[in-house]
Protein backbone atom coordinates (compact mmCIF):
# COMPACT_ATOMS: atom_id res chain seq x y z
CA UNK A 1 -5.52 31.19 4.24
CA UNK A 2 -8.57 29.82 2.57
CA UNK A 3 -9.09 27.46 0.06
CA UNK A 4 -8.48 28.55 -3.62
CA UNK A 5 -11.72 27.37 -5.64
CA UNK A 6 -10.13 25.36 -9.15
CA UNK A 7 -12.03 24.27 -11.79
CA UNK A 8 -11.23 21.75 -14.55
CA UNK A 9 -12.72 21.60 -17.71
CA UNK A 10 -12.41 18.75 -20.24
CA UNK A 11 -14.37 18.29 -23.41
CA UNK A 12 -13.18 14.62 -24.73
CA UNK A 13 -11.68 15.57 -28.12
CA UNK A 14 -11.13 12.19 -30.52
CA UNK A 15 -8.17 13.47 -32.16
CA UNK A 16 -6.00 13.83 -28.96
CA UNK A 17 -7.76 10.83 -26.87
CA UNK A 18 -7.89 10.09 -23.57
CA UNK A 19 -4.66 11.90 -22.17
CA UNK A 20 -6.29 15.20 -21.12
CA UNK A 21 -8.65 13.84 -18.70
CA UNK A 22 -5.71 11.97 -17.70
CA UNK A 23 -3.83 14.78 -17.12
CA UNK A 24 -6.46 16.49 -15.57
CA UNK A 25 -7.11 14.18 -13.06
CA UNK A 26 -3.26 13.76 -12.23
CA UNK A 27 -3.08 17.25 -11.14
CA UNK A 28 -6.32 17.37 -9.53
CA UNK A 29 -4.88 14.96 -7.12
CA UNK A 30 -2.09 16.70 -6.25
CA UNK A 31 -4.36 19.88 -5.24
CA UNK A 32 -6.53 18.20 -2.62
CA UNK A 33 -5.70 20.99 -0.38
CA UNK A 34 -7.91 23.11 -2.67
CA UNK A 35 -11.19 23.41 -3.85
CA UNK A 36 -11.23 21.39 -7.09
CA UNK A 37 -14.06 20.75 -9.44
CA UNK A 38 -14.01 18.60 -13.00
CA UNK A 39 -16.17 19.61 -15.01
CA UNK A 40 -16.00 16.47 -17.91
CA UNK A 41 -18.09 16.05 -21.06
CA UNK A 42 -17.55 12.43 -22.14
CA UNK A 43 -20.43 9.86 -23.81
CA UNK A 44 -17.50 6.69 -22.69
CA UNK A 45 -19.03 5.15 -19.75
CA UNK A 46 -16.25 3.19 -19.30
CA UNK A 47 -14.64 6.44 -18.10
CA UNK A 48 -16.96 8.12 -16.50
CA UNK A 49 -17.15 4.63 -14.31
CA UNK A 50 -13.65 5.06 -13.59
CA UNK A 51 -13.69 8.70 -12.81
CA UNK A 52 -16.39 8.21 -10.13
CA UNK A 53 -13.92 6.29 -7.98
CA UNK A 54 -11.33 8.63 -7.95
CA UNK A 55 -12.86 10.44 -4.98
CA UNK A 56 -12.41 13.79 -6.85
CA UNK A 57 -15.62 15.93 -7.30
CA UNK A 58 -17.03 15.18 -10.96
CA UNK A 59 -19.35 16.81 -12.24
CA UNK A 60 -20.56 15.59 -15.72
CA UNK A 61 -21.76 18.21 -18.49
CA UNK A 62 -23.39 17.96 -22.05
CA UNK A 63 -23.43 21.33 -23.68
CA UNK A 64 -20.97 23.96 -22.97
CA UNK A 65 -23.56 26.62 -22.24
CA UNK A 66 -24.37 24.64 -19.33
CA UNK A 67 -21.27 25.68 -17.44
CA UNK A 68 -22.28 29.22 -17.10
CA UNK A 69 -24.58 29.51 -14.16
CA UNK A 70 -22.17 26.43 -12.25
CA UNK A 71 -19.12 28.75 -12.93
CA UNK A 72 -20.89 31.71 -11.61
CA UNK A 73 -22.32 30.16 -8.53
CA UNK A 74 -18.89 28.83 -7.59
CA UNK A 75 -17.00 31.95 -7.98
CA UNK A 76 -13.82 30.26 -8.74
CA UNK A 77 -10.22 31.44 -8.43
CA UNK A 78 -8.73 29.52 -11.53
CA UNK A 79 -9.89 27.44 -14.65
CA UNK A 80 -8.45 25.12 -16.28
CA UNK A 81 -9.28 23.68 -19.78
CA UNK A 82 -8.06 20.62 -21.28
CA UNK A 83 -9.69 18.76 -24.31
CA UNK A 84 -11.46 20.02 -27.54
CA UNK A 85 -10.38 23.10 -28.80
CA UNK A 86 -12.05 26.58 -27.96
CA UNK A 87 -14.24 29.53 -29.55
CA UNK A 88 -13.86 32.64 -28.24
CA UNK A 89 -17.44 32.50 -27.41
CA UNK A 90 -16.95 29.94 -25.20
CA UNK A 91 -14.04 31.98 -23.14
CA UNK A 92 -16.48 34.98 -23.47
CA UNK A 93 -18.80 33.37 -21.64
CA UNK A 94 -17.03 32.14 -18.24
CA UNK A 95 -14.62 35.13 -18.58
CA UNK A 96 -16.79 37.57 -16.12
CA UNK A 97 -16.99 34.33 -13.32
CA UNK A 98 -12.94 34.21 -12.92
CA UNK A 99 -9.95 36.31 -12.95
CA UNK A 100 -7.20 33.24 -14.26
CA UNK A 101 -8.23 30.99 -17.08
CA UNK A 102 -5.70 28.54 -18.70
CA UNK A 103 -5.65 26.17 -21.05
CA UNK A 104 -4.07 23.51 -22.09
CA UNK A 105 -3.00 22.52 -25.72
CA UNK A 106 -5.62 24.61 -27.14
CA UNK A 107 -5.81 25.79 -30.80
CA UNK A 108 -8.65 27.32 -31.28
CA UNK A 109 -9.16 30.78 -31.16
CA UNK A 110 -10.39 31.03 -27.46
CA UNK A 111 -7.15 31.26 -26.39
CA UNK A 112 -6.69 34.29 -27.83
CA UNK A 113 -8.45 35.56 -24.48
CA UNK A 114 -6.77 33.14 -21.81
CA UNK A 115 -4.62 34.20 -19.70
CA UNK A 116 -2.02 31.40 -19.86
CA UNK A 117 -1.71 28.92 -22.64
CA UNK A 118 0.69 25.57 -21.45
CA UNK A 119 1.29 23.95 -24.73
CA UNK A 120 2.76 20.18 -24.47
CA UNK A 121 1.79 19.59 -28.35
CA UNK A 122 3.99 22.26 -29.32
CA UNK A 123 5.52 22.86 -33.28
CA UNK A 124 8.02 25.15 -34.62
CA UNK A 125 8.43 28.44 -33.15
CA UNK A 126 6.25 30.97 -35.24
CA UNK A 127 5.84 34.71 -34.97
CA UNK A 128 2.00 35.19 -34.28
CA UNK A 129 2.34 33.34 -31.31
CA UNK A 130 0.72 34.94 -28.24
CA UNK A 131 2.59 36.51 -25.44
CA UNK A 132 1.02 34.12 -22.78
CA UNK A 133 1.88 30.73 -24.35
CA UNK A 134 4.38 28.82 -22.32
CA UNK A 135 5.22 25.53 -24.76
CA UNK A 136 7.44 22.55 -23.00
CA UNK A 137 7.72 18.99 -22.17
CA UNK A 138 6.90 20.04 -18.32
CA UNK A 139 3.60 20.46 -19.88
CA UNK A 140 3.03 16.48 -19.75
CA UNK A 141 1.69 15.63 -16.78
CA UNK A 142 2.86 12.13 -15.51
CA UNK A 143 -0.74 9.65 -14.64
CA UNK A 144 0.86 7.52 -11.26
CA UNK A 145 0.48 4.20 -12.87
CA UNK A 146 3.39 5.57 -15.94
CA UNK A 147 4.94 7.25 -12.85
CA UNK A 148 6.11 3.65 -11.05
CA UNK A 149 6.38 1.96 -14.33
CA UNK A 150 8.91 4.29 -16.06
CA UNK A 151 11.16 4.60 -12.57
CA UNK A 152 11.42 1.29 -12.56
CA UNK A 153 12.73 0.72 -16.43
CA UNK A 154 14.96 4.17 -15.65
CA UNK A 155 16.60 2.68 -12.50
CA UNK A 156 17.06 -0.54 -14.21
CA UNK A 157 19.56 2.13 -16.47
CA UNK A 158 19.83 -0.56 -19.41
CA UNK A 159 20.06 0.14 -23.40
CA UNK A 160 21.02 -3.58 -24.59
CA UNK A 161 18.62 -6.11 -26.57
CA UNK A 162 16.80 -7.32 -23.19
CA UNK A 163 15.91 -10.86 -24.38
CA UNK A 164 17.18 -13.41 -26.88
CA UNK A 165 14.98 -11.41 -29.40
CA UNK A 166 14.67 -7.80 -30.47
CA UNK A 167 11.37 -7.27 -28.45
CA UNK A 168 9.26 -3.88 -30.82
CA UNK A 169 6.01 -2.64 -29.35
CA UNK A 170 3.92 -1.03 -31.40
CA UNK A 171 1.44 0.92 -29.79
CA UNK A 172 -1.07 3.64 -31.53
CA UNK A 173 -2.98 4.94 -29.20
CA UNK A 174 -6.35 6.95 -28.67
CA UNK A 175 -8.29 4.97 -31.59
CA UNK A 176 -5.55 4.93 -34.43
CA UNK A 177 -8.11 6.19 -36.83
CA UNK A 178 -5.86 4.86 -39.76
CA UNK A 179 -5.44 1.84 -38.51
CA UNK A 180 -1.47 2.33 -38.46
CA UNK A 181 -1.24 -0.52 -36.04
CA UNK A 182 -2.36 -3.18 -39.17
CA UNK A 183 0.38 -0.83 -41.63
CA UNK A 184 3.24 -1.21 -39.08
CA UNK A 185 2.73 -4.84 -38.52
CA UNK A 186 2.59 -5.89 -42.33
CA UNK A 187 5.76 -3.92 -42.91
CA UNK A 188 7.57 -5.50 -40.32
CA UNK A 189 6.73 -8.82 -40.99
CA UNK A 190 8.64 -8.24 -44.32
CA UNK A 191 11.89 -7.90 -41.93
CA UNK A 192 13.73 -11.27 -42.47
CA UNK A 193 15.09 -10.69 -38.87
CA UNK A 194 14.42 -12.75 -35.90
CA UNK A 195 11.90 -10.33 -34.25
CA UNK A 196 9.66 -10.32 -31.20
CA UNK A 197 6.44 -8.35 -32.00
CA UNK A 198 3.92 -6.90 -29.28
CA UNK A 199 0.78 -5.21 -30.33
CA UNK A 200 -0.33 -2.76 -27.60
CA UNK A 201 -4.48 -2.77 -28.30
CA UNK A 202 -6.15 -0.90 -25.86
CA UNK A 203 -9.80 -0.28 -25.21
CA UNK A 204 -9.97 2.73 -27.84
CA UNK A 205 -8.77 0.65 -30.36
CA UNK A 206 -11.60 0.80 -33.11
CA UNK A 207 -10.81 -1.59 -35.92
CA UNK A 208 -11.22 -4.99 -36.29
CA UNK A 209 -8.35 -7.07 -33.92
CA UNK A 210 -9.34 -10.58 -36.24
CA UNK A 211 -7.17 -8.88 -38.88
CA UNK A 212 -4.55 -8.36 -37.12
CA UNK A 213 -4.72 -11.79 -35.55
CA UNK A 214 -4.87 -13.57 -38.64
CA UNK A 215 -1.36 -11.74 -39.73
CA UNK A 216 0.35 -12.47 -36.52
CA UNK A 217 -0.29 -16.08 -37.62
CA UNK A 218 1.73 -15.58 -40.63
CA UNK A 219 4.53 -14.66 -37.91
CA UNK A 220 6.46 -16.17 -35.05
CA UNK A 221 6.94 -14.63 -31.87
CA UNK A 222 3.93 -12.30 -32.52
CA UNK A 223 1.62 -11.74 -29.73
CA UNK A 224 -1.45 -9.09 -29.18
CA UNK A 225 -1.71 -7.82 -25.82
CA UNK A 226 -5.35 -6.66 -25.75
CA UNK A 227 -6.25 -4.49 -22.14
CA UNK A 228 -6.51 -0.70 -20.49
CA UNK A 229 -2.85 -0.23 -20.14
CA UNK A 230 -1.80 -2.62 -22.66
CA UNK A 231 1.55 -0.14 -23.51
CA UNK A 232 2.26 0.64 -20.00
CA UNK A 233 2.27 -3.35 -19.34
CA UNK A 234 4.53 -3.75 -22.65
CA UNK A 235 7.06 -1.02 -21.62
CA UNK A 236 9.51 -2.78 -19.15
CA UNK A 237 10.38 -5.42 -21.77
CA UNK A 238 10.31 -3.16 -25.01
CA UNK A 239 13.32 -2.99 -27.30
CA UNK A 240 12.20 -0.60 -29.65
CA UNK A 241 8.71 1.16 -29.51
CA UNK A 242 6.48 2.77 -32.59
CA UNK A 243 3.59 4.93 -31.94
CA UNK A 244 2.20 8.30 -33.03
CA UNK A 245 3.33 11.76 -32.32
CA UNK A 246 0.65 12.70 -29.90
CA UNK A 247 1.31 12.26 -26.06
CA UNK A 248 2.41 8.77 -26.38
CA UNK A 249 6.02 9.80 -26.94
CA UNK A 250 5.48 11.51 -23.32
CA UNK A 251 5.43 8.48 -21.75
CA UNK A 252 8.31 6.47 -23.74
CA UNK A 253 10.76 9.17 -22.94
CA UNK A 254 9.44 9.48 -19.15
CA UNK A 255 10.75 6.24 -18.95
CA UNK A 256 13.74 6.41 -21.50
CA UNK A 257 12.72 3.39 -25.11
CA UNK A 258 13.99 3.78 -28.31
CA UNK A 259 11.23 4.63 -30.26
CA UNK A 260 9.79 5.61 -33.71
CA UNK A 261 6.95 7.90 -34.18
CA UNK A 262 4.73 8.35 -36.89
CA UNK A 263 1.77 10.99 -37.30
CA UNK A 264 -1.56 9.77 -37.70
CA UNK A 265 -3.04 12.88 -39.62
CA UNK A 266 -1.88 16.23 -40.90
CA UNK A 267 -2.18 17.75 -37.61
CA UNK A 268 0.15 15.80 -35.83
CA UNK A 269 2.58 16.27 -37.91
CA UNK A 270 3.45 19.93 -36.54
CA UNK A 271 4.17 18.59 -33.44
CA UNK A 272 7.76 18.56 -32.68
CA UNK A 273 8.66 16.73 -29.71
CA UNK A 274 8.95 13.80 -31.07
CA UNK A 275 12.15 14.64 -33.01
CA UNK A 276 15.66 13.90 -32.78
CA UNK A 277 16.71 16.63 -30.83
CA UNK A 278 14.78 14.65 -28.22
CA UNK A 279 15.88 11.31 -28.62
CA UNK A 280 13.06 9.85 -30.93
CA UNK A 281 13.35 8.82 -35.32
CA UNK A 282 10.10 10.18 -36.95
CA UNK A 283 9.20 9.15 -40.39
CA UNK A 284 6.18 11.47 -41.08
CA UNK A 285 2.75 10.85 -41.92
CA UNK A 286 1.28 7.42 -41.08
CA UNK A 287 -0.95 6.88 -43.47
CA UNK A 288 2.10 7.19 -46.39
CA UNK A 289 4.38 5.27 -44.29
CA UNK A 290 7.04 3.51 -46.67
CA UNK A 291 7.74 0.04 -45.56
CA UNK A 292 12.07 0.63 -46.88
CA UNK A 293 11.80 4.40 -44.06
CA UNK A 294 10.30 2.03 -41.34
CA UNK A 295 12.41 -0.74 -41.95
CA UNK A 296 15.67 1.08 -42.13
CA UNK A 297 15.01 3.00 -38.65
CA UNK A 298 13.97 -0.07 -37.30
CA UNK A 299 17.73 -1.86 -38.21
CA UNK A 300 19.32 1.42 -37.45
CA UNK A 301 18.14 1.55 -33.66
CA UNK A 302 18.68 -2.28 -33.15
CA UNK A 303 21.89 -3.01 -34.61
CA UNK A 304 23.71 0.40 -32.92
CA UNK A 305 23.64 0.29 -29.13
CA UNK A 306 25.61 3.63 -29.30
CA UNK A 307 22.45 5.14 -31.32
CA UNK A 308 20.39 3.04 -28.84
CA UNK A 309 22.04 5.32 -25.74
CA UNK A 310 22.08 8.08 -27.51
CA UNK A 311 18.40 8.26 -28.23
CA UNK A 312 17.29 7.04 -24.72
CA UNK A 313 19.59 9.66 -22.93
CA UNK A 314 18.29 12.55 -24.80
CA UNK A 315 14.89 11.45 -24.00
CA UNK A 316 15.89 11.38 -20.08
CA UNK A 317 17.66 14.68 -20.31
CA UNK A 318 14.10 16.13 -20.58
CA UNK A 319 13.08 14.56 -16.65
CA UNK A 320 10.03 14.08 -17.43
CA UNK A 321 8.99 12.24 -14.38
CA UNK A 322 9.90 15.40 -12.46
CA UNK A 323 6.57 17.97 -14.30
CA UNK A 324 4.09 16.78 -12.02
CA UNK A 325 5.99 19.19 -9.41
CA UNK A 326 6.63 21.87 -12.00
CA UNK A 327 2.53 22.33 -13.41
CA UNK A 328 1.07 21.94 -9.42
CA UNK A 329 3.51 24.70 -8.53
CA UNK A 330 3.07 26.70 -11.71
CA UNK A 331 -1.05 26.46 -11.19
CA UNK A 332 -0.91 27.06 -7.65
CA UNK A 333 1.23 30.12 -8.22
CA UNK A 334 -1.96 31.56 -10.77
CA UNK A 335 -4.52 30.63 -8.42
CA UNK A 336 -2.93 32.34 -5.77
CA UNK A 337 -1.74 35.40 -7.99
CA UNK A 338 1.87 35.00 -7.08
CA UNK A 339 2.26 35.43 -10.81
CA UNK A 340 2.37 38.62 -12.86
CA UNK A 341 0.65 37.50 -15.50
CA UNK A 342 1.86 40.06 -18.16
CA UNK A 343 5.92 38.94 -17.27
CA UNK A 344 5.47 35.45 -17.63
C-alpha cells in the first residue's frame, strides 16, 4: 500500500505557546511510515534551530497564502492544523488540494468547514457545537521527554510530603503575559509555613527575573530554576504545583501532582479540564487572584494526604500517557478513510 501524504500546519499563536508545535512534532514522529510534511510559521529561532534536528521534513512559511501552490503540488491525503486560529478563507483555500482536513483546538470560524475538529482546550458542553468536534483529554499529545519523566514519578506511586519541606512549583508557562509567576510568589511568601519554593522560568518567560530574585531573597528555601524544561526538571520533586489552565495541566496529571490552576486571561477561563472532576483546585482568573483563595487551597492540599490522593488519582484515571496511541491511530484511520466521517 503506498504511502499516505500528511501535512502539518502550525501558525505559532502567543496565547497558547509552544505546545502545538510540540504536539505536532510528537505525532509526526510516530508516522514515519508516512509521508509527513510541517509546514511551521514561527519568527523564534531558537525553535526553528531545534526543529531542524528532528530529522522530520520542515518546511518554514511566512504568509498563509503561501501554502497554496505547496499544498497543491503535494496532493496530500490529510491536513492537519495546529496553532493560531482559522478564517474560513484560509480553509477555503487548501480545501480543493485534500479530501481530510483537521484541526486542532481551533476557534475560529474555519472550522466550520473541517472535517474533524480534536479539541484538548475544551469548555462546557454548548448546543451550537458542530457535529465533527471530538473534545477529550486524548487530545494531548504526550512530547517523549514528559513521557519518561511522568512514568517515572507514576511508578514511584507516592502522594506524601517528599522532603522535610512542602516542595510548590510554580510554573506559568508560554510567556505568562501577566506576570502571575511574580503574583503567586508574593502571596505565598505571606504563608507563615515552612515552605520550599521553585520557580519554573523557562525561555518564554518575558518579564524581568531580577524582580523575582530580589523577593526570593526576602525568603528561605526559595530557588529559581531558569532553563528549556525548567517544569519538567521540577516535577519529580514537586509537592504541590500552580500554573495556568492551558496545556500545562496536561502534563501534571500525565504524571499524577497536586496542583492549582489559575487562568491567565478571559479565554482560558472556559477551559474546563482543569477542574475538580479531574483532580485539579482552580481559583479563576489570574490576574484577580486573592492571596486568602490561593492560600487556603494551598493548606488544603498540603495538610490532607487523603485530598492529596484523591486529586492525584483522578488525574491518573484520565491515562494520559496512553493518547499518543489513541491520536496516531485516530489520524491514521482519516488518512486512510477507514473513517466515516459523517458517524464519527
Amino acid at each position: 500500500m503506498p504511502k499516505k501524504r500528511i501535512v502539518w500546519i502550525i501558525e505559532h499563536c502567543d496565547t497558547k505557546g509552544m505546545y502545538p508545535i510540540e504536539r505536532a512534532v510528537t505525532l509526526a514522529n510516530f508516522m514515519q511510515d508516512e509521508s509527513v510534511f510541517l509546514f511551521i510559521k514561527t519568527e523564534n529561532q531558537a525553535l526553528i534551530d531545534k526543529l531542524a534536528t528532528t530529522g522530520l521534513t520542515i518546511v518554514l512559511f511566512d504568509r498563509f497564502i503561501e501554502l497554496k501552490k505547496k499544498i497543491r503540488d503535494l496532493e496530500p491525503d490529510l491536513i492537519v492544523h495546529d496553532g493560531k486560529d482559522t478564517q474560513l478563507e484560509q480553509v477555503e483555500m487548501i480545501r480543493p488540494f485534500c479530501s481530510t482536513i483537521v484541526h486542532f483546538d481551533d476557534f475560529g470560524m474555519g472550522v466550520q468547514l473541517v472535517d474533524c475538529h480534536i479539541i484538548a482546550l475544551f469548555g462546557e458542553p454548548h448546543e451550537e457545537s458542530i457535529p465533527q468536534e471530538l473534545a477529550g483529554s486524548y487530545a494531548f499529545a504526550v512530547p517523549p521527554n514528559l513521557q519518561q519523566t511522568a512514568q517515572e514519578i507514576y511508578d514511584a506511586a507516592d502522594c506524601s510530603i517528599k522532603g522535610e519541606l512542602p516542595h510548590i512549583v510554580i510554573a506559568f508557562e508560554d510567556g505568562d503575559a501577566n506576570n502571575l509567576t511574580y503574583r503567586t510568589l508574593r502571596h505565598l511568601t505571606q504563608l507563615h509555613i515552612p515552605l520550599k519554593i521553585s520557580i519554573a522560568i523557562d525561555d518564554d518567560y518575558k518579564h524581568d527575573v531580577d524582580s523575582l530574585k530580589m523577593m526570593a531573597l526576602s525568603r528561605r528555601n526559595v530557588e529559581l530554576v531558569q532553563r528549556p524544561d525548567a517544569l519538567l526538571h521540577l516535577m519529580p520533586t514537586a509537592d504541590l504545583i500552580i500554573c495556568n489552565a492551558l496545556y500545562t495541566p496536561y502534563k501534571v496529571a500525565a504524571a499524577g501532582i497536586p496542583c492549582i490552576t489559575t487562568a491567565q486571561h478571559e479565554q482560558e477561563l472556559n477551559y474546563t479540564f482543569a477542574r475538580e472532576m479531574n483532580g485539579f483546585i482552580h481559583i479563576g482568573l489570574g490576574r484577580k487572584m486573592k492571596q486568602s483563595i490561593l492560600q487556603n487551597a494551598v493548606m488544603e492540599l498540603l495538610l490532607h494526604e487523603s485530598r492529596r490522593e484523591r486529586a492525584v488519582r483522578k488525574q491518573r484515571a484520565l491515562e494520559i500517557l496512553t493518547n499518543n496511541e489513541i491520536l496516531k491511530n485516530l489520524l491514521l484511520d482519516l488518512a486512510y478513510s477507514r473513517h466515516n466521517l459523517a458517524h464519527m
